[in-house]
PDB file of N, CA and C in Angstrom:
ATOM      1  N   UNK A   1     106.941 147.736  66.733  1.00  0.00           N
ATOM      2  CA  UNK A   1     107.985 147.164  67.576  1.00  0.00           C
ATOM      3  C   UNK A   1     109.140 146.710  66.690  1.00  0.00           C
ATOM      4  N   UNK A   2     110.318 147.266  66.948  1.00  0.00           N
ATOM      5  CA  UNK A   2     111.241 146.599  66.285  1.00  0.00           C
ATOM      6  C   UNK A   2     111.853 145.034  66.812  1.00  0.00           C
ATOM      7  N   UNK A   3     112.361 144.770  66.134  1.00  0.00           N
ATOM      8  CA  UNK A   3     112.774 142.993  65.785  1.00  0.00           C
ATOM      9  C   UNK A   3     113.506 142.455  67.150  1.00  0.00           C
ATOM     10  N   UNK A   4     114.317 143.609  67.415  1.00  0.00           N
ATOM     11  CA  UNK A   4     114.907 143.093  68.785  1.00  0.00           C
ATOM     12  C   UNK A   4     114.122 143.291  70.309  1.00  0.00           C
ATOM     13  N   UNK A   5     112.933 144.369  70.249  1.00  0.00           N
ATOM     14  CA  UNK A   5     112.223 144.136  71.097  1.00  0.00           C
ATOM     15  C   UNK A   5     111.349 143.261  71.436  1.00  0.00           C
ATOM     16  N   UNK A   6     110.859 142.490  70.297  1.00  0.00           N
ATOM     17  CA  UNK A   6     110.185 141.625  70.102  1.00  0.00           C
ATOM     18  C   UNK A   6     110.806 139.931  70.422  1.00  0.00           C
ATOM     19  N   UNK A   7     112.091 139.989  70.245  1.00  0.00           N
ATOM     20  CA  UNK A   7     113.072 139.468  70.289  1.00  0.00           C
ATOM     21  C   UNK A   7     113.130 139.044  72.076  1.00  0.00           C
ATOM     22  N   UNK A   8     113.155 140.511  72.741  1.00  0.00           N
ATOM     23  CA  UNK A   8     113.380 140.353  73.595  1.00  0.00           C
ATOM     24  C   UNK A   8     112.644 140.131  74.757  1.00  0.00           C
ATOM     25  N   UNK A   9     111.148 140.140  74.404  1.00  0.00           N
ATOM     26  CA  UNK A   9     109.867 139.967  74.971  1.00  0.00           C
ATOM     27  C   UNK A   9     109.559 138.605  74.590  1.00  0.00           C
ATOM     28  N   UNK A  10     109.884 137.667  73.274  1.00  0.00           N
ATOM     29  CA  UNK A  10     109.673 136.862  73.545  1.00  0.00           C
ATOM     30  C   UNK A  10     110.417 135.833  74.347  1.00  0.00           C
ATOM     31  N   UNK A  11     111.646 136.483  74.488  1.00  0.00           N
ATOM     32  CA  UNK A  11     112.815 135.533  75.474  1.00  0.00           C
ATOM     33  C   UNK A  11     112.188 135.626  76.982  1.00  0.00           C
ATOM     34  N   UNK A  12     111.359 136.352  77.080  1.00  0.00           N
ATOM     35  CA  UNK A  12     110.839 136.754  78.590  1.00  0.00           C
ATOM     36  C   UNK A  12     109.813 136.028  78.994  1.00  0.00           C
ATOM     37  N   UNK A  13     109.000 136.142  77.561  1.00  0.00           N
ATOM     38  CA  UNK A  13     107.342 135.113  78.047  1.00  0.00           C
ATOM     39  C   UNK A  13     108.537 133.337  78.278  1.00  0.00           C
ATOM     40  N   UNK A  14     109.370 133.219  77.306  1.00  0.00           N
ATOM     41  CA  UNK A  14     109.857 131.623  77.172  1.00  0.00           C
ATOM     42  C   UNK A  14     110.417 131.692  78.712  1.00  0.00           C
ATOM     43  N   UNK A  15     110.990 132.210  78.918  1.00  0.00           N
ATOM     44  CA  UNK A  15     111.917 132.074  80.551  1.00  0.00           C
ATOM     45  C   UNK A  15     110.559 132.201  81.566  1.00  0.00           C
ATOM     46  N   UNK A  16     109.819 133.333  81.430  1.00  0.00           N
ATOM     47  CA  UNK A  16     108.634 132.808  82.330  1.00  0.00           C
ATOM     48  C   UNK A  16     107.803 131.790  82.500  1.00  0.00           C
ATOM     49  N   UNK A  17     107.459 131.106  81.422  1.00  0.00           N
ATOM     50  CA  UNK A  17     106.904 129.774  81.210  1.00  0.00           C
ATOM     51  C   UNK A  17     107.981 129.032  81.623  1.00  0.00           C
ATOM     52  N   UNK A  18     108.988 128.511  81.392  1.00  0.00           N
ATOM     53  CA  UNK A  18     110.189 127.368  82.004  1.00  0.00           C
ATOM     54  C   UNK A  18     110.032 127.635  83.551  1.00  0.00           C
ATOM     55  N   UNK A  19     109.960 129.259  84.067  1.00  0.00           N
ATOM     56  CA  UNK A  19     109.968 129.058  85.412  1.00  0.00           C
ATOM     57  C   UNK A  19     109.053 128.721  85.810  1.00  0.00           C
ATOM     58  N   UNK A  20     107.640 128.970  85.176  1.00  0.00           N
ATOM     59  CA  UNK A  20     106.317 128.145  85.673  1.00  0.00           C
ATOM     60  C   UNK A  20     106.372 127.035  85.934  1.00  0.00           C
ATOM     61  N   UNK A  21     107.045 126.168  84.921  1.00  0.00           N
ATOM     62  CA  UNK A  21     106.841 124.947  84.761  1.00  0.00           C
ATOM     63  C   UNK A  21     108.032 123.929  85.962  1.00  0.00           C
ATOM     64  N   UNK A  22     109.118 125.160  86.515  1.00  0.00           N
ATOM     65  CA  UNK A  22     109.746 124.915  87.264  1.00  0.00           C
ATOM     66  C   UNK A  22     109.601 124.433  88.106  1.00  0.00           C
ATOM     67  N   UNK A  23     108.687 125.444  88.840  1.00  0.00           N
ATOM     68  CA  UNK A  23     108.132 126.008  90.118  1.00  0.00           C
ATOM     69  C   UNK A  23     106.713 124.923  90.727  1.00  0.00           C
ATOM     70  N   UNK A  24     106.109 124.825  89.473  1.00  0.00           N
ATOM     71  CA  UNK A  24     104.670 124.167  89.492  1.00  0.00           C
ATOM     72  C   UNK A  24     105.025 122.890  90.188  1.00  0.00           C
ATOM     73  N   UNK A  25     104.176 122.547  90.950  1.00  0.00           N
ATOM     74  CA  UNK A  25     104.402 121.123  91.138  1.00  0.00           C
ATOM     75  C   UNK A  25     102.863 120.245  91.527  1.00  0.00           C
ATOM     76  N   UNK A  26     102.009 120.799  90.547  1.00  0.00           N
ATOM     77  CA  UNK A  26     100.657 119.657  90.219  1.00  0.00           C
ATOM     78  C   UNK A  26     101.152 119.076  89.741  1.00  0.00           C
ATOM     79  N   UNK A  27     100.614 117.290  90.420  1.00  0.00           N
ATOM     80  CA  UNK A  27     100.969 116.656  89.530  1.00  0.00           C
ATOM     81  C   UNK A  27     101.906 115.502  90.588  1.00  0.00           C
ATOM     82  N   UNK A  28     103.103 115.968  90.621  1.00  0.00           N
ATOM     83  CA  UNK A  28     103.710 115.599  91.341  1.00  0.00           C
ATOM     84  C   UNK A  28     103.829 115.126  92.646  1.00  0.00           C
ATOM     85  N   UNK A  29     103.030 115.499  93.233  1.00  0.00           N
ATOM     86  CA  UNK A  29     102.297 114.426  94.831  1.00  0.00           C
ATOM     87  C   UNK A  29     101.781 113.123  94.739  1.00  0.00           C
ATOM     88  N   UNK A  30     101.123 113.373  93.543  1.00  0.00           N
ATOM     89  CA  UNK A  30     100.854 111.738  93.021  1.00  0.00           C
ATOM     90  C   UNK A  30     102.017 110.646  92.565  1.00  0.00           C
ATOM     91  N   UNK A  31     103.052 111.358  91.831  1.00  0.00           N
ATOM     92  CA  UNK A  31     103.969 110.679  91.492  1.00  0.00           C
ATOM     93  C   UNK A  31     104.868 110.193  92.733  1.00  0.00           C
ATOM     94  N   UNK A  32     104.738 111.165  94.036  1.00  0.00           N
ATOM     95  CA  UNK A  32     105.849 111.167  95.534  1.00  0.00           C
ATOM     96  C   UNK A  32     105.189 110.278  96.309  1.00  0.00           C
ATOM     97  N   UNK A  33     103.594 109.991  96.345  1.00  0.00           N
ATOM     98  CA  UNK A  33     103.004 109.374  96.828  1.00  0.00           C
ATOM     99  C   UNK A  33     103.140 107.931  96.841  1.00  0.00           C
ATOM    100  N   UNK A  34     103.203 107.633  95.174  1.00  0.00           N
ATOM    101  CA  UNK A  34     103.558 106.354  94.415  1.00  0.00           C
ATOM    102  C   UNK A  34     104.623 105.838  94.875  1.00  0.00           C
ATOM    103  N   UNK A  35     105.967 106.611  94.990  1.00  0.00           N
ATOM    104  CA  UNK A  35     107.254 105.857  95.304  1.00  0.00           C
ATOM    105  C   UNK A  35     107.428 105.996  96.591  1.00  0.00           C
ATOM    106  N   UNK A  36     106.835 107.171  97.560  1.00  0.00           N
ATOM    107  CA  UNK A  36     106.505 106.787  99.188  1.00  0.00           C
ATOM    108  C   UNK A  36     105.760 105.434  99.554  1.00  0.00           C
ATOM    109  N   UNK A  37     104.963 104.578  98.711  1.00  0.00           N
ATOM    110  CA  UNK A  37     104.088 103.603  99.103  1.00  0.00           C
ATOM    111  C   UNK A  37     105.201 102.916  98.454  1.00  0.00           C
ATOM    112  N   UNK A  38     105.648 102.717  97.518  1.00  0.00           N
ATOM    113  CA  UNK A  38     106.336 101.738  97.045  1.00  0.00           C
ATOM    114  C   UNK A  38     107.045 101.595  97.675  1.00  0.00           C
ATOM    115  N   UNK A  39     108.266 102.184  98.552  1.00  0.00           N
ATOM    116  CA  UNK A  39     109.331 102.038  99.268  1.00  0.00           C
ATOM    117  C   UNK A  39     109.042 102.030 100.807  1.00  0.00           C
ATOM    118  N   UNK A  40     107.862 101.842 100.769  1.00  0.00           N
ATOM    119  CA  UNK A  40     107.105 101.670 102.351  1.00  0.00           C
ATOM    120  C   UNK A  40     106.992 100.199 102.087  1.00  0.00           C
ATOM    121  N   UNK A  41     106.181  99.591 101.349  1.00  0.00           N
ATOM    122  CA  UNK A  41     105.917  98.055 100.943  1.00  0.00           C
ATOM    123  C   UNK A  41     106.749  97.482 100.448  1.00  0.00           C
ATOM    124  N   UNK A  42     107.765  98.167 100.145  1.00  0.00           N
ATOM    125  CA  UNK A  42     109.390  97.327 100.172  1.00  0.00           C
ATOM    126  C   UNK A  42     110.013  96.762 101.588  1.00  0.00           C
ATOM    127  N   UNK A  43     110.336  98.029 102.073  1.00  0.00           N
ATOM    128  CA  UNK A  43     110.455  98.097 103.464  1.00  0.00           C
ATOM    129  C   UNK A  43     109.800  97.226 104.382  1.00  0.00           C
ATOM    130  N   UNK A  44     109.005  97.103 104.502  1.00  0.00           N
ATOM    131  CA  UNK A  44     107.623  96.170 105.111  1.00  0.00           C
ATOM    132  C   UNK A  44     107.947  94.816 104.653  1.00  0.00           C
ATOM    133  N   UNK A  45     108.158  94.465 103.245  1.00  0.00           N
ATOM    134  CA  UNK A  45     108.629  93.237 102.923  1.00  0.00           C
ATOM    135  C   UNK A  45     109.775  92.751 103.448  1.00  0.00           C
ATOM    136  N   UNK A  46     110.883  93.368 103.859  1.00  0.00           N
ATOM    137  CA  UNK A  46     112.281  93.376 104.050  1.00  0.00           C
ATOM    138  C   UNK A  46     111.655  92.791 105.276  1.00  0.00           C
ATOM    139  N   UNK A  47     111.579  93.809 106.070  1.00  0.00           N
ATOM    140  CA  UNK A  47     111.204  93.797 107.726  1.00  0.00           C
ATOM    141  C   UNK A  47     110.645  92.698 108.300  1.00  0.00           C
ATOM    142  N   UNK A  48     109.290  92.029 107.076  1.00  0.00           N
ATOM    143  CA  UNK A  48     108.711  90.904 107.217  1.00  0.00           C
ATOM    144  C   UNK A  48     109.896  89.934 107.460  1.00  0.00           C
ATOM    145  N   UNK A  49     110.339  89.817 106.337  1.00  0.00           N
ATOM    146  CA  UNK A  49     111.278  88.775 105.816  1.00  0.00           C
ATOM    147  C   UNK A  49     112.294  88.561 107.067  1.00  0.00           C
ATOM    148  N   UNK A  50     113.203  89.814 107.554  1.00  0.00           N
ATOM    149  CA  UNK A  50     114.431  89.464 108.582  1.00  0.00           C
ATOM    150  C   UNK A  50     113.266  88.701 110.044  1.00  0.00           C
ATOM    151  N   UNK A  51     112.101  89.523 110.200  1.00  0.00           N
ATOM    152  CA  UNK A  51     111.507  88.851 111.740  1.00  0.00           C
ATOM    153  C   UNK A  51     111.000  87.754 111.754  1.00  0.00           C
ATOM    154  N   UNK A  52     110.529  87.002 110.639  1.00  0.00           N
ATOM    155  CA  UNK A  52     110.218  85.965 110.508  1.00  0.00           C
ATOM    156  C   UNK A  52     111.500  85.173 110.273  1.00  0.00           C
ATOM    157  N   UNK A  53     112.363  85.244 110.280  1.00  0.00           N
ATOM    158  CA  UNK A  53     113.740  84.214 109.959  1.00  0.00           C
ATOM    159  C   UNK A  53     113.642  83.307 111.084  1.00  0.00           C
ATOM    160  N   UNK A  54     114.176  82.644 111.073  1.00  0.00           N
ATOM    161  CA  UNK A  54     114.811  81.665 112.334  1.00  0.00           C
ATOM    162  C   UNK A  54     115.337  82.235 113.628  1.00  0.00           C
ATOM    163  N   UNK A  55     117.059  82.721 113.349  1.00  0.00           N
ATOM    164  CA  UNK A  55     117.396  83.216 114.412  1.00  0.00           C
ATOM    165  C   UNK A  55     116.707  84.764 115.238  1.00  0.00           C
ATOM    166  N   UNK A  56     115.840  85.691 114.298  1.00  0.00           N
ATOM    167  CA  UNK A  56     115.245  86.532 114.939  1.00  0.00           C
ATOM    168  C   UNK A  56     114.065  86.076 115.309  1.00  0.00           C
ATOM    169  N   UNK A  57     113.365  85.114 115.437  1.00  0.00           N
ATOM    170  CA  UNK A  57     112.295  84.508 116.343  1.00  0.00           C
ATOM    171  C   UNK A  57     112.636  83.889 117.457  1.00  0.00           C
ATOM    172  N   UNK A  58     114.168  83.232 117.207  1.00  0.00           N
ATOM    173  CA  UNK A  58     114.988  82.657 118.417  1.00  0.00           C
ATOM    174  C   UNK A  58     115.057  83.773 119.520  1.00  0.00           C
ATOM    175  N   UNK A  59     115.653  84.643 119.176  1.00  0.00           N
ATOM    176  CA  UNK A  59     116.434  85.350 119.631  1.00  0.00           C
ATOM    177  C   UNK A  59     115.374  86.325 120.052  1.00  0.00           C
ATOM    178  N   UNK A  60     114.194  86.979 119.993  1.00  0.00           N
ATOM    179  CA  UNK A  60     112.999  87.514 120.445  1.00  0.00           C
ATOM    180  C   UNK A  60     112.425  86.878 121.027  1.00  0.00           C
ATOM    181  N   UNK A  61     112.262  85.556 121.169  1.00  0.00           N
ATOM    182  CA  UNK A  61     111.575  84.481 121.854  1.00  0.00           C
ATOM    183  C   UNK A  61     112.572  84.546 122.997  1.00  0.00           C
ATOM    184  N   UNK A  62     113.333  84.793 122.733  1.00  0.00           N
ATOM    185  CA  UNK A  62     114.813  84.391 124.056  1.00  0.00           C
ATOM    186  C   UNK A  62     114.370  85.738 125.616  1.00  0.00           C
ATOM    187  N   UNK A  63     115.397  86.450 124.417  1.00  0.00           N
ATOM    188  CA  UNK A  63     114.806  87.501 125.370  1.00  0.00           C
ATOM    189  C   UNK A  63     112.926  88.064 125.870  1.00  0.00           C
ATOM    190  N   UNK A  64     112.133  87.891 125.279  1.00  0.00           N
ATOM    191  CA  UNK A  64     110.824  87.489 125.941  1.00  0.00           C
ATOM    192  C   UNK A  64     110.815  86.578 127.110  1.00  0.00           C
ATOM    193  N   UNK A  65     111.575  85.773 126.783  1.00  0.00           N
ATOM    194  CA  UNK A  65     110.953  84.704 128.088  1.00  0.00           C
ATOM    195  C   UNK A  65     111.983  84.662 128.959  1.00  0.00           C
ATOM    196  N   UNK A  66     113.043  85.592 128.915  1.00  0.00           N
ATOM    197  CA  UNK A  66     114.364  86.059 130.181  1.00  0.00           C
ATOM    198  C   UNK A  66     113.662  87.400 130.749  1.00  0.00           C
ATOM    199  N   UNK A  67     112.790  87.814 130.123  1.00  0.00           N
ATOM    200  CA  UNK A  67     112.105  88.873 130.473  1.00  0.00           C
ATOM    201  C   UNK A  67     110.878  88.684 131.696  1.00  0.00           C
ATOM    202  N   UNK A  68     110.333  87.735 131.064  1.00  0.00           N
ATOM    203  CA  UNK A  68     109.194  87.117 132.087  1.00  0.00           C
ATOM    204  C   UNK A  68     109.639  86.341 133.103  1.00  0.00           C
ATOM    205  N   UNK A  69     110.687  85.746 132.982  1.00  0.00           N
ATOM    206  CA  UNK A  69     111.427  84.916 134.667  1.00  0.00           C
ATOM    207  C   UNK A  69     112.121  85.375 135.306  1.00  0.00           C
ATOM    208  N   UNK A  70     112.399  87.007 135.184  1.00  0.00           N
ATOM    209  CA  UNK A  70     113.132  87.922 135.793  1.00  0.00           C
ATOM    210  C   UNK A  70     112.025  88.442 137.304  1.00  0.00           C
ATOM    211  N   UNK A  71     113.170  88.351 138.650  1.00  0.00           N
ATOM    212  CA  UNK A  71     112.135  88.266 139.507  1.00  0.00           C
ATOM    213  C   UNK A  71     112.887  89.481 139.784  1.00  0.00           C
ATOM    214  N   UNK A  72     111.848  90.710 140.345  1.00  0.00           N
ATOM    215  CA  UNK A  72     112.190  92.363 140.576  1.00  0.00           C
ATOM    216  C   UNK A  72     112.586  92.306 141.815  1.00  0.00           C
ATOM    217  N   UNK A  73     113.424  92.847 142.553  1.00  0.00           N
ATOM    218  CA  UNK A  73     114.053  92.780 143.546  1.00  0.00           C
ATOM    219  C   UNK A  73     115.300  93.117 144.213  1.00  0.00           C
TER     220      UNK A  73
END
């Protein structure tokens, strides 16, 4: 084999491996999983935090109980 075929076969295995490594994605569900839970239990914290406040217990409590003395008719 001359130098440039060799040359040029190995530029082929290297570009095929990069695209393997492209393409592959073991591995990576675990890592999507991690920052899906993390930004779920962020979220959840937030959410906690605004419904438990003051005025959104007021204000859910409000409308709850304009809800229940509403006569259908």
């Amino acid at each position: 084999m001359s130098v440039g075929r060799v040359f040029v076969q190995r530029w082929r295995e290297i570009g095929d491996a990069a695209l393997r490594l492209a393409v592959d994605e073991e591995g990576m569900s675990t890592a999507e999983y991690a920052i899906g839970t993390i930004a779920a239990a962020a979220f959840g914290a937030l959410l906690y935090t605004v419904v438990t406040g003051d005025s959104v217990v007021s204000a859910l409590t409000g409308i709850i109980g304009k809800a229940l003395s509403t006569s259908a008719g």
